[in-house]
Protein backbone atom coordinates (compact mmCIF):
# COMPACT_ATOMS: atom_id res chain seq x y z
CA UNK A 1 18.12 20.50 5.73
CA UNK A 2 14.81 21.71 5.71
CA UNK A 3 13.52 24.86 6.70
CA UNK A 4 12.04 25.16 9.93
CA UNK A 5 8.86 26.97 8.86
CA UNK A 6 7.81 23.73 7.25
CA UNK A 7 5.34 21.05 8.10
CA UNK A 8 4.89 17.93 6.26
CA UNK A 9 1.20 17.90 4.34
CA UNK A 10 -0.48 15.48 6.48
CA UNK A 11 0.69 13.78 9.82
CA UNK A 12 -1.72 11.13 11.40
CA UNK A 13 -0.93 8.47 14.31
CA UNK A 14 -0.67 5.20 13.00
CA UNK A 15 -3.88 3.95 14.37
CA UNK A 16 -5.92 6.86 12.52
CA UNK A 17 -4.75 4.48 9.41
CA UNK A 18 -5.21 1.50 10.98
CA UNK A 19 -9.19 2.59 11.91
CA UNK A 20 -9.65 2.76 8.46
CA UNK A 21 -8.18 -0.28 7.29
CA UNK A 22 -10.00 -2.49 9.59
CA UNK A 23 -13.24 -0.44 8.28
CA UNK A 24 -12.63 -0.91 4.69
CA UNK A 25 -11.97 -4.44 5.38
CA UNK A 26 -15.23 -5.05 8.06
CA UNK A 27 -12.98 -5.91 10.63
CA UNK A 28 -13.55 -5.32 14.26
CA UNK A 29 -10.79 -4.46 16.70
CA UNK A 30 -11.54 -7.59 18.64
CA UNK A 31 -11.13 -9.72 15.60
CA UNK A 32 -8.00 -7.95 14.66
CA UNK A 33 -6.45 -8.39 18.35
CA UNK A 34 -7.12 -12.21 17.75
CA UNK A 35 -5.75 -12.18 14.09
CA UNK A 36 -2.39 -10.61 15.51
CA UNK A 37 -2.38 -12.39 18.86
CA UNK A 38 -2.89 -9.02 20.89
CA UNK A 39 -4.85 -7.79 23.67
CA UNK A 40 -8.15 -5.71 22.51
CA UNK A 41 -6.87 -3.04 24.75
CA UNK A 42 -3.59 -3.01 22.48
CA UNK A 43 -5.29 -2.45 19.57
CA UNK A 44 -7.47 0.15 20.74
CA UNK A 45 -5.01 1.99 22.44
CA UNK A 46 -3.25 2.03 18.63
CA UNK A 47 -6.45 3.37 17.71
CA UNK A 48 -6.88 6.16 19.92
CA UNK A 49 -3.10 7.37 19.57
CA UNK A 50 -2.10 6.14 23.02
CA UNK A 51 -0.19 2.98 22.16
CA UNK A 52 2.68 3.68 20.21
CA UNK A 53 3.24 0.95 17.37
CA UNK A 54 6.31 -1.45 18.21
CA UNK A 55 8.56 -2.83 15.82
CA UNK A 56 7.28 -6.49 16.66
CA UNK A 57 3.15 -4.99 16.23
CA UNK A 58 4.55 -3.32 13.61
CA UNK A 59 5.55 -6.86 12.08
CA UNK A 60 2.13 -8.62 12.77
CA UNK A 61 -0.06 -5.43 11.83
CA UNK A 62 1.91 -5.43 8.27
CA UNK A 63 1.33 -9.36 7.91
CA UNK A 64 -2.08 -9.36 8.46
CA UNK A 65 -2.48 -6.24 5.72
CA UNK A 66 -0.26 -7.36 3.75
CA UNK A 67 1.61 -4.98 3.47
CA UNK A 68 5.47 -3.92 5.00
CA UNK A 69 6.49 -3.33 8.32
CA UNK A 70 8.11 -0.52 7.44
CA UNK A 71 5.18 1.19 6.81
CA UNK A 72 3.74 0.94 9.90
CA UNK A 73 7.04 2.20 11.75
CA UNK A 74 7.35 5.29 9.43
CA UNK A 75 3.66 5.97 9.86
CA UNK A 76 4.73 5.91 13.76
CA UNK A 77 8.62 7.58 13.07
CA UNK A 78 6.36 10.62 11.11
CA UNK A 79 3.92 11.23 14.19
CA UNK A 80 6.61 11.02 16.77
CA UNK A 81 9.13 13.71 14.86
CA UNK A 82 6.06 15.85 14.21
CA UNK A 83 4.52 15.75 17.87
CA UNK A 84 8.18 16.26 19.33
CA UNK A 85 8.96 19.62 20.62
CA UNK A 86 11.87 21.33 18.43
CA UNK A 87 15.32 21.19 19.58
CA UNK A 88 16.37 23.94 22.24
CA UNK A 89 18.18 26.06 19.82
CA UNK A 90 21.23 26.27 22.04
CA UNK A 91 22.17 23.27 21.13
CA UNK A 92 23.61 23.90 17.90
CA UNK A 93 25.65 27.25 19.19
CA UNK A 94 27.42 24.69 21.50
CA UNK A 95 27.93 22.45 18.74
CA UNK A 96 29.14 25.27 16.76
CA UNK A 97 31.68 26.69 19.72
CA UNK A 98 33.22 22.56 20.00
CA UNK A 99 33.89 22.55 15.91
């Protein structure tokens, strides 16, 4: 378990890494919608961190990189944990009281 004072290093959204790949590669997000078979607005909405990244984008995002699918859900998973509130630490004393 790890301490609740920590932080992992760096925690981005998804599409933060996403910007930069379709930079590095001179992509535009309209081209990339069409390469996956998405709606611009999808894409951008990855982009600006108010489209979460599905399993199934997740899928077409890592086939167009070439790279895994996993990847793109962890990048998600990571953001999602860190953005979460914490648990409401009553919930463990109840846990505690049923064992």
């Amino acid at each position: 378990m790890t301490p609740k004072h920590r932080k992992p290093a760096e925690v981005f959204p998804p599409g933060e890494y996403l910007r930069e790949e379709l930079e590095a590669r001179g992509w535009t997000q309209s081209q990339f919608a069409k390469i996956i078979g998405r709606p611009l607005q999808t894409v951008n909405g990855i982009i600006n961190g108010k489209v979460a990244v599905t399993a199934q984008t997740a899928k077409e995002i890592a086939a167009a990189f070439e790279t895994s699918a996993d990847l793109w859900m962890n990048l998600q998973g990571s953001y999602e944990l860190f953005i979460a509130p914490d648990a409401d630490p009553a919930i463990h004393k109840r846990a505690e009281q049923v064992a």
